[in-house]
N, C-alpha and C. Protein backbone atom coordinates (compact mmCIF):
# COMPACT_ATOMS: atom_id res chain seq x y z
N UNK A 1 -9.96 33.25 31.74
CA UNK A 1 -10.38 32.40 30.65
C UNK A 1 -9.16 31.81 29.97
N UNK A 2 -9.48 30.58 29.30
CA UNK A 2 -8.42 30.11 28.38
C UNK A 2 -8.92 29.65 27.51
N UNK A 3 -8.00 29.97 25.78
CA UNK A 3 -8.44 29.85 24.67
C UNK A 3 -7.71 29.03 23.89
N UNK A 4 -8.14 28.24 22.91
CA UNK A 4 -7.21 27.33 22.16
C UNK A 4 -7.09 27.56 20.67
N UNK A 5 -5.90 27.68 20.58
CA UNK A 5 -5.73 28.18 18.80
C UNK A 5 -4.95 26.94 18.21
N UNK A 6 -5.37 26.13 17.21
CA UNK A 6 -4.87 25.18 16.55
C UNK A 6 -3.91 25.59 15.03
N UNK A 7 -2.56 25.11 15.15
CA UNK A 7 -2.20 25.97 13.29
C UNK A 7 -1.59 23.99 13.51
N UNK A 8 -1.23 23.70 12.19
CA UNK A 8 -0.27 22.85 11.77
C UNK A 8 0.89 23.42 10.60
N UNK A 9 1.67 22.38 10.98
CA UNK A 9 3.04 22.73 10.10
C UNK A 9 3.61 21.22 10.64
N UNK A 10 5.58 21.43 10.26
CA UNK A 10 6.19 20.41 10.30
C UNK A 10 7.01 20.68 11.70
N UNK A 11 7.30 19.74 12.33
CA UNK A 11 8.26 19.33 13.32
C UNK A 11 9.23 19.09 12.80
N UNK A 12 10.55 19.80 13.03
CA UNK A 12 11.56 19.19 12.19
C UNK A 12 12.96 19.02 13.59
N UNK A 13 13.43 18.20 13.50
CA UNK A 13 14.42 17.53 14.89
C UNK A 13 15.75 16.53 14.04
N UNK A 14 16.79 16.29 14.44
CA UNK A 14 17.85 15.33 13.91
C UNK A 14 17.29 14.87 12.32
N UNK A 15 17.25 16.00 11.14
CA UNK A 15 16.77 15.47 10.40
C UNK A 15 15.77 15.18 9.85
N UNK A 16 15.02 14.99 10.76
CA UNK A 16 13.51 14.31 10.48
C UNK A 16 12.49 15.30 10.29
N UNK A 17 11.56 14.77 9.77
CA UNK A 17 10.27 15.80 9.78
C UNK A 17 8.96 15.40 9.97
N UNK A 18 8.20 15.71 10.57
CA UNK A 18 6.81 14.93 11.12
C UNK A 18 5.88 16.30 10.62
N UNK A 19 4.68 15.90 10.06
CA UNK A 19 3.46 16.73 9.98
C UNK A 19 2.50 16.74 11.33
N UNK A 20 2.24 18.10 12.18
CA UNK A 20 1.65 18.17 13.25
C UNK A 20 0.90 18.93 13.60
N UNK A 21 -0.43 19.26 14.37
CA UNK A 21 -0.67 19.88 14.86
C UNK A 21 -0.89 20.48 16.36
N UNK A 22 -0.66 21.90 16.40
CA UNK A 22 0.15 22.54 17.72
C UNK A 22 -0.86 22.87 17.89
N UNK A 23 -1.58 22.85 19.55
CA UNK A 23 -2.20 23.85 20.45
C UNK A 23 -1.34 25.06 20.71
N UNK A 24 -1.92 26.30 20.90
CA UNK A 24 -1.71 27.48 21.44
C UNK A 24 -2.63 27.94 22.01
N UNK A 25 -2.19 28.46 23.45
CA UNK A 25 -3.11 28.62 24.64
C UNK A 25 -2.99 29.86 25.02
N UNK A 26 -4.30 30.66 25.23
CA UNK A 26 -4.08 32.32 25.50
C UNK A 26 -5.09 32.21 26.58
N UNK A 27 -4.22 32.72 27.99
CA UNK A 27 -4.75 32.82 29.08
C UNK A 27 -5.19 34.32 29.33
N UNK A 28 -6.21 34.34 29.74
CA UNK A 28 -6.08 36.12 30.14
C UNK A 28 -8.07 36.16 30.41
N UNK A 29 -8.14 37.79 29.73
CA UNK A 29 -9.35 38.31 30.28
C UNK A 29 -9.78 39.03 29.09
N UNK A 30 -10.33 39.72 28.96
CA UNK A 30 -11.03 40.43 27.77
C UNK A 30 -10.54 41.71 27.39
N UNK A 31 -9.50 41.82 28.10
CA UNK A 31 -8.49 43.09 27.87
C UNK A 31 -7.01 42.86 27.90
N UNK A 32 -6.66 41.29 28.67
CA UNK A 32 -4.83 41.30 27.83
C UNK A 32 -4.82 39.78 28.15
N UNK A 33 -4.07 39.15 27.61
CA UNK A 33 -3.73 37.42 27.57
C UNK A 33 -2.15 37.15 27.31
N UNK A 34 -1.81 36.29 28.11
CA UNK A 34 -0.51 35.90 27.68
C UNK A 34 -0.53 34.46 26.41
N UNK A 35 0.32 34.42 25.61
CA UNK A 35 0.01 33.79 24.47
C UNK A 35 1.00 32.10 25.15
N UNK A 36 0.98 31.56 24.89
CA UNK A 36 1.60 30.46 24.84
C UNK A 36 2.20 29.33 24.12
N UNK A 37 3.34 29.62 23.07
CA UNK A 37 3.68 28.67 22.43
C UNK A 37 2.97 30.17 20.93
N UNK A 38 3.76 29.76 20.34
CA UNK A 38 3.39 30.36 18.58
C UNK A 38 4.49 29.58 17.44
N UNK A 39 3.24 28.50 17.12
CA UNK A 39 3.33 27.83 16.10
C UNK A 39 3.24 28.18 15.10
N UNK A 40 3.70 27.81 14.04
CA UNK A 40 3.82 27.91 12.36
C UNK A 40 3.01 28.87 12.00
N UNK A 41 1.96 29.47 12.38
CA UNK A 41 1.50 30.38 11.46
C UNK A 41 0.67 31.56 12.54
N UNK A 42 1.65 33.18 12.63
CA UNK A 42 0.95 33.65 13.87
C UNK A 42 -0.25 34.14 13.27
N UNK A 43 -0.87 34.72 12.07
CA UNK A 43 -2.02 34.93 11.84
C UNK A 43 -3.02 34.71 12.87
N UNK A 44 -3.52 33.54 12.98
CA UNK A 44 -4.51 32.69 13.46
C UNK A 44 -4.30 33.35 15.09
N UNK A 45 -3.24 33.62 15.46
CA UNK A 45 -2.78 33.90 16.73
C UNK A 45 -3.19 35.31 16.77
N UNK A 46 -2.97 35.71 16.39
CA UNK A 46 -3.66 37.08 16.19
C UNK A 46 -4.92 37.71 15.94
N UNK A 47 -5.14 36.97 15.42
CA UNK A 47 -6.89 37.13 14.81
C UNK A 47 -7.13 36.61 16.44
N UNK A 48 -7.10 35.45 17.60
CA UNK A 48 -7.46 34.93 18.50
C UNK A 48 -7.44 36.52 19.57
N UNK A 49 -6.42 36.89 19.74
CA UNK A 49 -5.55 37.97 20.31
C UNK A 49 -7.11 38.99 20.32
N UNK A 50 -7.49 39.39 19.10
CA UNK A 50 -8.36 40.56 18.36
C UNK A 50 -8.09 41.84 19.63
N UNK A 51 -6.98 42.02 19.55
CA UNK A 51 -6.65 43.84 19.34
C UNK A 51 -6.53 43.58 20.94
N UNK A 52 -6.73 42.66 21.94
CA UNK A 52 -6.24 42.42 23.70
C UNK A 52 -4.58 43.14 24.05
N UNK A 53 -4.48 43.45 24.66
CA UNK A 53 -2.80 43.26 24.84
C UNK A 53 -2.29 42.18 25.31
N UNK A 54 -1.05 41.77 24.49
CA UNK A 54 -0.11 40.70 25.26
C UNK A 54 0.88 40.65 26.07
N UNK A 55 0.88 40.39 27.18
CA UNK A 55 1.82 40.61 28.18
C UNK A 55 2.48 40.02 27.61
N UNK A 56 2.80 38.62 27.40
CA UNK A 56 4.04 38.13 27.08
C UNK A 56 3.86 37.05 25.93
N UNK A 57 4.91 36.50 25.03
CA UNK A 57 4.42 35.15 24.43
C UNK A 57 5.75 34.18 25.12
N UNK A 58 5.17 33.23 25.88
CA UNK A 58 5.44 32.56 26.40
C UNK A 58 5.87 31.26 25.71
N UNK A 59 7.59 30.39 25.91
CA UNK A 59 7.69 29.22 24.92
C UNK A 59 7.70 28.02 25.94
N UNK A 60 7.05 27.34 25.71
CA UNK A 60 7.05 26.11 26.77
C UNK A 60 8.39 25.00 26.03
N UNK A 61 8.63 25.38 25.48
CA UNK A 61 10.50 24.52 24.82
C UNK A 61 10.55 25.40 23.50
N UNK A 62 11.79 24.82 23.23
CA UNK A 62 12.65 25.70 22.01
C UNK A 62 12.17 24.75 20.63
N UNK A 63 11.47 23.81 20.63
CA UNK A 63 11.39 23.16 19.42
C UNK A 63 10.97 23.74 18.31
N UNK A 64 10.99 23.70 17.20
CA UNK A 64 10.90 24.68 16.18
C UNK A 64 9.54 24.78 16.18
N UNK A 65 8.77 23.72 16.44
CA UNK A 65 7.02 23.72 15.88
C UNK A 65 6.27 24.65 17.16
N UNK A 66 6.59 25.12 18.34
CA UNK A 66 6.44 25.55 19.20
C UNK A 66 6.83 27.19 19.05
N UNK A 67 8.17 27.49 18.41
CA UNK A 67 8.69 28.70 18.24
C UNK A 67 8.57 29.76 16.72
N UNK A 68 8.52 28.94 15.86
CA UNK A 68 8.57 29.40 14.34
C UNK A 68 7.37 30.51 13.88
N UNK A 69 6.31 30.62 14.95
CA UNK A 69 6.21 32.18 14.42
C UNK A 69 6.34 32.97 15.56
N UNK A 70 6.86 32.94 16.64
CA UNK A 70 7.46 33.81 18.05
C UNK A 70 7.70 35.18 16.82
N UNK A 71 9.00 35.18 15.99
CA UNK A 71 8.92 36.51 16.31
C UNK A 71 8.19 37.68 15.24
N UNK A 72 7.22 36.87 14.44
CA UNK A 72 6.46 37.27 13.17
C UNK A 72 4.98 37.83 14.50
N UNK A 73 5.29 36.79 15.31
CA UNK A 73 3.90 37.07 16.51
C UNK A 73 3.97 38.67 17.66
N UNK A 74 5.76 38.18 17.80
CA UNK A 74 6.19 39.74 18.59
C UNK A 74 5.85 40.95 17.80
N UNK A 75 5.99 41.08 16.35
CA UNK A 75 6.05 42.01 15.39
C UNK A 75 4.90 42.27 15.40
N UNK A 76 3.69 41.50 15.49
CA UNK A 76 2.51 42.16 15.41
C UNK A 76 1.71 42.38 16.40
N UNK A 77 2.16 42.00 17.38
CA UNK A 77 1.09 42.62 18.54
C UNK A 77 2.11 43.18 19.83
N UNK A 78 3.71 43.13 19.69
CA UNK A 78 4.33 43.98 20.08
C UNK A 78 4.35 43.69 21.63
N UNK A 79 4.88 42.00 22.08
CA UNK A 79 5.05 41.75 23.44
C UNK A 79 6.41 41.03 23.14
N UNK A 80 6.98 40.85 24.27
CA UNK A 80 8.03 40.27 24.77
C UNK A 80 8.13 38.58 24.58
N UNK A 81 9.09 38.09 24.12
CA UNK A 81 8.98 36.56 23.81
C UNK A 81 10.08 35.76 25.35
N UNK A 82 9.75 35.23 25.57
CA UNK A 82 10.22 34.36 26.70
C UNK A 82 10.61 33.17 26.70
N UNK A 83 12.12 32.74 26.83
CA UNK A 83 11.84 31.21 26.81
C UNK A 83 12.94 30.79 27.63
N UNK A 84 12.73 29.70 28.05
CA UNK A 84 14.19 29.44 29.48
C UNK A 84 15.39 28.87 28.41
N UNK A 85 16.37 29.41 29.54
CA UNK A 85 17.80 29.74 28.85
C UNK A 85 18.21 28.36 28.41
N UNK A 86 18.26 27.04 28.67
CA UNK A 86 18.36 26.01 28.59
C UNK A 86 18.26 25.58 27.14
N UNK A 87 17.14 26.12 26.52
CA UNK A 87 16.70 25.86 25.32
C UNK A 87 17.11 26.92 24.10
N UNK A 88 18.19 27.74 24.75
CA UNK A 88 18.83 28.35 23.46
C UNK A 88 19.11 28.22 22.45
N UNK A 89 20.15 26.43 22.40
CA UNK A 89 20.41 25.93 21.33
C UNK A 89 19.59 25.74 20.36
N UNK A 90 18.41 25.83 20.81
CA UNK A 90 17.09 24.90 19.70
C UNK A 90 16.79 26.49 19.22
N UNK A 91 16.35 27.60 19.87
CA UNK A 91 16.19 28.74 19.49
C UNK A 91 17.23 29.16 18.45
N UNK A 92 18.43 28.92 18.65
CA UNK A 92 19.19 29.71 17.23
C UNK A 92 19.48 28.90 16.30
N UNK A 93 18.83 27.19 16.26
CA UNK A 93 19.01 26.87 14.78
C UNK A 93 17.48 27.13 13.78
N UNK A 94 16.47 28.07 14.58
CA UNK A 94 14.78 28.17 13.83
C UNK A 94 15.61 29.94 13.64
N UNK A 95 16.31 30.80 14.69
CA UNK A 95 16.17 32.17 14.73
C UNK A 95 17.84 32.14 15.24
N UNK A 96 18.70 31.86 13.76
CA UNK A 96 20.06 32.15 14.56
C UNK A 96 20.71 34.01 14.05
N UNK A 97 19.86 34.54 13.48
CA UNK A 97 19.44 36.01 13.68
C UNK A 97 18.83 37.14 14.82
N UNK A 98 18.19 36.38 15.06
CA UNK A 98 17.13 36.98 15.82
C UNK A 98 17.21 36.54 17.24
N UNK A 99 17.11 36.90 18.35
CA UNK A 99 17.23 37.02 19.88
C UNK A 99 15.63 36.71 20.52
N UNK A 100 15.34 36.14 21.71
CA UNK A 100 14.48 36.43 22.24
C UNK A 100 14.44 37.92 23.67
N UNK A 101 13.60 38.02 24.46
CA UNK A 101 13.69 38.88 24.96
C UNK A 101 13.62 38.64 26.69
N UNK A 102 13.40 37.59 26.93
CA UNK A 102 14.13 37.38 28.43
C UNK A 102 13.61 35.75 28.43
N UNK A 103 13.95 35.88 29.97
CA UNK A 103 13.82 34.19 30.06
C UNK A 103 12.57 33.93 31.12
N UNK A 104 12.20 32.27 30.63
CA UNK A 104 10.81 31.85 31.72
C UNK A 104 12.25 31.25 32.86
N UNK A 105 11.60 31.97 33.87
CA UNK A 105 12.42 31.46 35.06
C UNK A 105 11.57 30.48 36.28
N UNK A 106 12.31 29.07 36.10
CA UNK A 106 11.33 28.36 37.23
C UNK A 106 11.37 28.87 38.65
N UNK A 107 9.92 28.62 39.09
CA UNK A 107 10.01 29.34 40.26
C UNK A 107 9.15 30.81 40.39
N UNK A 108 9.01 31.10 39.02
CA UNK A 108 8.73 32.53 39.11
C UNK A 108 6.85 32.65 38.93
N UNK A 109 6.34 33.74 38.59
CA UNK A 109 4.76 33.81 38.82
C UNK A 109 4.90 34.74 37.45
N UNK A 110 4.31 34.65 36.45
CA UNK A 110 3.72 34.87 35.24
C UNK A 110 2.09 35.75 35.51
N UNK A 111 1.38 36.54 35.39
CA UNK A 111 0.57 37.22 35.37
C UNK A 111 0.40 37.71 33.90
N UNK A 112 -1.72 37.41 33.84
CA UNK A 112 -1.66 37.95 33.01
C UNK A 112 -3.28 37.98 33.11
N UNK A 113 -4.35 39.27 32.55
CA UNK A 113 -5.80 39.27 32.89
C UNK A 113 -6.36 38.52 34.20
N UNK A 114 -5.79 38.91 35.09
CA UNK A 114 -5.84 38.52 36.42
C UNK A 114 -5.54 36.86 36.62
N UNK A 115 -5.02 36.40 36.36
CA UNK A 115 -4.34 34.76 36.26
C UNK A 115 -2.99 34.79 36.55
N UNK A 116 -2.58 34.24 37.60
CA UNK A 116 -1.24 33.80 37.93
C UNK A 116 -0.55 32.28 37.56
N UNK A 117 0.28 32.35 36.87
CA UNK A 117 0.56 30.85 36.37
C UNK A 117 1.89 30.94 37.17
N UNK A 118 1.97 29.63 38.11
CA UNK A 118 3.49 29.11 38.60
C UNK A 118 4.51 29.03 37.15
N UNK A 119 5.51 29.16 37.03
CA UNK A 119 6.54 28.02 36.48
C UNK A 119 7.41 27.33 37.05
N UNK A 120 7.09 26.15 36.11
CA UNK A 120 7.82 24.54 36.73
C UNK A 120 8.50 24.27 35.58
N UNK A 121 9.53 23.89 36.18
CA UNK A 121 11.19 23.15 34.66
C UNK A 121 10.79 21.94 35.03
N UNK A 122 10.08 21.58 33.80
CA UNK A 122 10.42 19.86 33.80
C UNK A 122 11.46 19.78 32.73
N UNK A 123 12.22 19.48 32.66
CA UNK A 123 13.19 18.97 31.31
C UNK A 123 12.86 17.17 31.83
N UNK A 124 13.30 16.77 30.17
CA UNK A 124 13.13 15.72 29.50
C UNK A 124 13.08 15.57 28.33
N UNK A 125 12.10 16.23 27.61
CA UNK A 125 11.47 16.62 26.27
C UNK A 125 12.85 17.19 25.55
N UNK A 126 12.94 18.22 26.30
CA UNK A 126 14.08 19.32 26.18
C UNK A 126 14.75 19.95 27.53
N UNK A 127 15.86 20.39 27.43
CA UNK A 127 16.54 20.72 28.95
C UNK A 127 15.48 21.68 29.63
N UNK A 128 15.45 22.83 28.39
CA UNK A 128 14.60 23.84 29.18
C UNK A 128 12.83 23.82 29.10
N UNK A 129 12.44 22.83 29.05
CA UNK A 129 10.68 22.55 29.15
C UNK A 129 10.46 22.72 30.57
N UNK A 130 9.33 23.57 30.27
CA UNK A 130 8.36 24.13 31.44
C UNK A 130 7.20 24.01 31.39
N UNK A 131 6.17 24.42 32.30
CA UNK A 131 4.69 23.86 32.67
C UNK A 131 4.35 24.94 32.94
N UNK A 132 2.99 25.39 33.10
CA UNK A 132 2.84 26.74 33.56
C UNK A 132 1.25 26.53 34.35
N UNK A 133 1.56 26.53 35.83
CA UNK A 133 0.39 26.21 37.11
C UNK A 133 -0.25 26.91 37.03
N UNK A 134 -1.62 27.14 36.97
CA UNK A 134 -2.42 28.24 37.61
C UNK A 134 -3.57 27.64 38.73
N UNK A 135 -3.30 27.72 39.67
CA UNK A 135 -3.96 27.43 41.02
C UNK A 135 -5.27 27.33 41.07
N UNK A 136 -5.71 28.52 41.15
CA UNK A 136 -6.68 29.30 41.22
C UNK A 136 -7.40 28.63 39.95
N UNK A 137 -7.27 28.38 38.54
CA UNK A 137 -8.27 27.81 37.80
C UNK A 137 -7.81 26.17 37.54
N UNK A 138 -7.52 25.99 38.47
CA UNK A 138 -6.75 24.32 38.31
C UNK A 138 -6.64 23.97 36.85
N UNK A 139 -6.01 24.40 36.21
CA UNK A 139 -4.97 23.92 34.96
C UNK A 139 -3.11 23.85 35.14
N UNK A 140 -2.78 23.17 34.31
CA UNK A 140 -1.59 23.60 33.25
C UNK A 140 -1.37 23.45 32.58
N UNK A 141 -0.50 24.10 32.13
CA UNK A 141 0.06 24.28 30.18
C UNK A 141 0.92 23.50 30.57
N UNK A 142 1.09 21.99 29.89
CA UNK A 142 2.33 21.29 29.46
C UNK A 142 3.14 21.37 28.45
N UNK A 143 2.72 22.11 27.44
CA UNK A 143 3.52 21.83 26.33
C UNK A 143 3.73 20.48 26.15
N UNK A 144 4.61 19.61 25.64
CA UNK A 144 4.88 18.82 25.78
C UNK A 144 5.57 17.82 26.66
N UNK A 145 5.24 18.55 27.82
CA UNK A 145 6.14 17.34 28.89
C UNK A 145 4.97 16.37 29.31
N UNK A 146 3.56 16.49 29.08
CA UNK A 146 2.57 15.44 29.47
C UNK A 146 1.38 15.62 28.44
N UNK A 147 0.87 14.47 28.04
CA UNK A 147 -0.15 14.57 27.23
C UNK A 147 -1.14 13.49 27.68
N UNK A 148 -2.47 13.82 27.06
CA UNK A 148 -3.16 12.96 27.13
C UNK A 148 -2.59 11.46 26.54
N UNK A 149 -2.24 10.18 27.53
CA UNK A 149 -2.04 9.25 26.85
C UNK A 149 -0.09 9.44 27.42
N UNK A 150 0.09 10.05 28.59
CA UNK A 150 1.26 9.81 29.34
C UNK A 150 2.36 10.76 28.93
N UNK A 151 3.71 10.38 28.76
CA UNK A 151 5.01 11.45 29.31
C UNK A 151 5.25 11.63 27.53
N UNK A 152 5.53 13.15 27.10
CA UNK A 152 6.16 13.71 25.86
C UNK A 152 7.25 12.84 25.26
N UNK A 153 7.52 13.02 23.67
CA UNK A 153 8.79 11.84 23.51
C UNK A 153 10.15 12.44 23.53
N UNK A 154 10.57 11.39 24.07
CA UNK A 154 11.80 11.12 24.16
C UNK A 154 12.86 10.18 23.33
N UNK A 155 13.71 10.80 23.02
CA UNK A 155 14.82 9.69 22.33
C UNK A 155 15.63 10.35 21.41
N UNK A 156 15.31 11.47 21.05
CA UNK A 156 16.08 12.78 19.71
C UNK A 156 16.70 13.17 20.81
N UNK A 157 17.59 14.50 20.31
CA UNK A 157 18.54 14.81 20.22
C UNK A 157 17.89 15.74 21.82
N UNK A 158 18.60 16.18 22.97
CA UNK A 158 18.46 16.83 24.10
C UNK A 158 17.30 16.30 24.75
N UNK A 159 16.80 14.56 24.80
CA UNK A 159 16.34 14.54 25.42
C UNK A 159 16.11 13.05 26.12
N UNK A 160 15.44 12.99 27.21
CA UNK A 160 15.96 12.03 27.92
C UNK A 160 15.00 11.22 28.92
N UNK A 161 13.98 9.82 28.52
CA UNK A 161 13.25 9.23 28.98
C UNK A 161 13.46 9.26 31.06
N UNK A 162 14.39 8.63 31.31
CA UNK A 162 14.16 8.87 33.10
C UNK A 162 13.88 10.51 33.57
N UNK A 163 14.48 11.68 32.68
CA UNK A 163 14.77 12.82 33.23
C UNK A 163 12.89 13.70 32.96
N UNK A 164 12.52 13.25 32.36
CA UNK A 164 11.33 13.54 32.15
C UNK A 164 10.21 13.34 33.15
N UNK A 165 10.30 11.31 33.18
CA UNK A 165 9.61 10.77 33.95
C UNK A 165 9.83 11.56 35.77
N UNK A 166 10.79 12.02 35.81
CA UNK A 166 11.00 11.98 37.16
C UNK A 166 10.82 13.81 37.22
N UNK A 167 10.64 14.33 36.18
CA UNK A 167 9.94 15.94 36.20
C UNK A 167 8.82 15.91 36.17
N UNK A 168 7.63 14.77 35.73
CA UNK A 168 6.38 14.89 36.01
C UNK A 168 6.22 14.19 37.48
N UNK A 169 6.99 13.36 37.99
CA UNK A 169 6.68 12.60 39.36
C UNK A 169 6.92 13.70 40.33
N UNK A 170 7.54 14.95 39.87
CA UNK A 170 8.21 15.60 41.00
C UNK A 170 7.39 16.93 40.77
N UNK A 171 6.77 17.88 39.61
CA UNK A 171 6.49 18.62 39.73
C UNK A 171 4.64 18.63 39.25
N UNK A 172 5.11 17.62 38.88
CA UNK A 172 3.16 17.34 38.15
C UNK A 172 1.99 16.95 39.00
N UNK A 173 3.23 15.67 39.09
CA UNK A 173 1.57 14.10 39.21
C UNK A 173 1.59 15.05 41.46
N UNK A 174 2.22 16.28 42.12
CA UNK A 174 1.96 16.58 42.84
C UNK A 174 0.80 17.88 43.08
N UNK A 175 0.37 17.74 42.24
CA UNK A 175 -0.32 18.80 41.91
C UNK A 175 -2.18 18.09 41.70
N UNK A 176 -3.32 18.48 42.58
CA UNK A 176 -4.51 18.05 43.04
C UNK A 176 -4.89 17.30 41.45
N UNK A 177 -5.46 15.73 41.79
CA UNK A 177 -6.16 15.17 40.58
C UNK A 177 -6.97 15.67 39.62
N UNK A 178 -7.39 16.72 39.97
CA UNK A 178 -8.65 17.28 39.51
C UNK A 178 -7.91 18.42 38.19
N UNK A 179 -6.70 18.63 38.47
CA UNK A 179 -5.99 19.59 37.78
C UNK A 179 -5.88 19.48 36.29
N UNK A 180 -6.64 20.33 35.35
CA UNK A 180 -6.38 19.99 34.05
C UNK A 180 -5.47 20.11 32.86
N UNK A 181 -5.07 19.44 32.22
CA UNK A 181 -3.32 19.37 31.99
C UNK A 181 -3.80 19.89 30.17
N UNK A 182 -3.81 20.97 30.00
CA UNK A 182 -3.66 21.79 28.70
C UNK A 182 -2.14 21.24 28.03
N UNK A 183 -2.49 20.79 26.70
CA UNK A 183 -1.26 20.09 26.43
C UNK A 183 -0.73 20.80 24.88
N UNK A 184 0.58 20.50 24.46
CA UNK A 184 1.00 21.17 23.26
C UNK A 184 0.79 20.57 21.86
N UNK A 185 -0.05 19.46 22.12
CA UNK A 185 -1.00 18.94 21.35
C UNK A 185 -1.64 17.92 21.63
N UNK A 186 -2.99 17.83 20.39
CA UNK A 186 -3.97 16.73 20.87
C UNK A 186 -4.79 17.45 22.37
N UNK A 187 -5.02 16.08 22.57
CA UNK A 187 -6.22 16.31 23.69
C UNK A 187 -6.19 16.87 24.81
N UNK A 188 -7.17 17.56 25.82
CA UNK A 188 -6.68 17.88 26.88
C UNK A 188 -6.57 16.48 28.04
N UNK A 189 -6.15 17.09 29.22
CA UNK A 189 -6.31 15.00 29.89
C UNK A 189 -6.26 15.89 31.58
N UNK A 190 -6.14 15.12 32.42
CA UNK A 190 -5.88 15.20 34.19
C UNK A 190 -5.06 14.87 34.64
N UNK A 191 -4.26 15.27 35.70
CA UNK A 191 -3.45 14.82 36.36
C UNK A 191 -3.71 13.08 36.91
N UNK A 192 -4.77 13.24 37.36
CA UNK A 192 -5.48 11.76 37.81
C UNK A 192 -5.46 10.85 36.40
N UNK A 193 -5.90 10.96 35.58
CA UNK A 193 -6.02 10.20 34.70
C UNK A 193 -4.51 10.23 34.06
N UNK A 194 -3.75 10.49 34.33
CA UNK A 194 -2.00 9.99 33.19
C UNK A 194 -1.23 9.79 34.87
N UNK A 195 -1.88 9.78 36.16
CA UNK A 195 -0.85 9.40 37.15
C UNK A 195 -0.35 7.91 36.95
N UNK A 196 -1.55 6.78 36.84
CA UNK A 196 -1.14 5.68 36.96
C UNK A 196 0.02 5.09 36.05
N UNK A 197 -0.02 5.40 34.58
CA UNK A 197 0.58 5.07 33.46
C UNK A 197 1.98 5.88 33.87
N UNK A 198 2.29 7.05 34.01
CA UNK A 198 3.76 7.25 34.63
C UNK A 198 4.30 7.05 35.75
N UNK A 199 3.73 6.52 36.90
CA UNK A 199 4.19 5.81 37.44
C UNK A 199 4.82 4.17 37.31
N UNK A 200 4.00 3.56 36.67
CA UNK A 200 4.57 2.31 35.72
C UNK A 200 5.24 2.62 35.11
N UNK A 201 5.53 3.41 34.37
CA UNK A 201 6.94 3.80 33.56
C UNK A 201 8.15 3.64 34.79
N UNK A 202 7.60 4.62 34.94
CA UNK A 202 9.05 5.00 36.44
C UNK A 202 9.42 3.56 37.20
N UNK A 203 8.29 2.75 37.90
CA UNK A 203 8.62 1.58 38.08
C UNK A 203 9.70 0.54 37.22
N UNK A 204 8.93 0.51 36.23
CA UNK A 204 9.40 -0.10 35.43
C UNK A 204 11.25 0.07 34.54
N UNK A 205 11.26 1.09 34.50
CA UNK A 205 12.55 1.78 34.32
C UNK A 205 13.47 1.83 35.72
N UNK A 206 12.79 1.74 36.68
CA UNK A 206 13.63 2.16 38.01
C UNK A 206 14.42 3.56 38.27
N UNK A 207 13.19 4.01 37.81
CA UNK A 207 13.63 6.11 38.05
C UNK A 207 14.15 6.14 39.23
N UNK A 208 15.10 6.91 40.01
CA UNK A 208 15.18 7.59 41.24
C UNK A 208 14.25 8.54 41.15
């Protein structure tokens, strides 16, 4: 099963600050779930959780609106926080105290209430943004590297319009149409339905 927990708070990047609201996605079974992303307020994350075990809380990038209650979330239900090494920098200006506890490694298989999720590094968004496949229930967690309505933004600080485009052409838009793309906010969408629009990008830009 997969569950969706909505909190809002602020995005804060080079300065700036945007009012937003974050999906958080808890994959699992009726006895443990891996959490995905813990936004601004883990309460809500917890109450979702109700007393399951968490294998892991999983960060699909280091951005603050994605990480800022990781470790208020570890403290209370007492799992391991994960996030690829890439995205350190962004991790110690929200937690330049505090450590996480290992890394999402692409390539690797994530388990959790009988669900296996691939991980895939797309950077773009951020160096270390990842996706998280699960085969078997044709989804993924984008976080923000794809949303309903085409490719995550780009243009702040660690991140980078071709390098993106050419992480969804290479690890995404290959993955069956039918596949449903759980996103780090807003709507859910398909692989089929955001192929055409990033490919015109890529055209249009002249991605390798």
């Amino acid at each position: 099963m997969i569950e969706l927990v909505t909190t809002d708070g602020i995005f804060a990047l080079d300065g700036g600050e945007w009012e937003v609201t974050n999906n958080i996605w808890l994959v699992g079974d009726d006895k443990e779930v891996a959490v995905f992303d813990a936004a601004h307020d883990h309460g809500p994350i917890v109450d979702a959780v109700n007393g399951r075990r968490v294998t892991a809380i999983v960060l699909t990038h280091g951005h603050n609106d994605h990480i800022n209650a990781a470790v208020a979330l570890r403290d209370a239900v007492d799992a391991p926080i994960l996030l690829n090494t890439d995205d350190a920098m962004l991790w110690d200006v929200v937690y330049p105290d505090a450590t996480t506890d290992g890394a999402v490694v692409p390539g690797s298989i994530l388990k959790a209430g009988g669900h296996e999720l691939g991980v895939l590094h797309t950077p773009g968004h951020s160096p270390g943004c990842c996706c998280f496949y699960d085969a078997a229930s044709s989804l993924v967690i984008s976080g923000d590297t794809l949303f309903c309505g085409g490719p995550g933004a780009t243009g702040r600080s660690y991140s980078d319009e071709p390098t993106i485009l050419a992480s969804i052409r290479d690890e995404l838009l290959i993955l069956p149409d039918s596949t449903v793309v759980h996103t780090g906010h807003g709507d859910a969408t398909t692989i089929a339905d955001e192929r055409e629009r990033v490919l015109d990008r890529i055209a249009e830009l002249g991605v390798g």
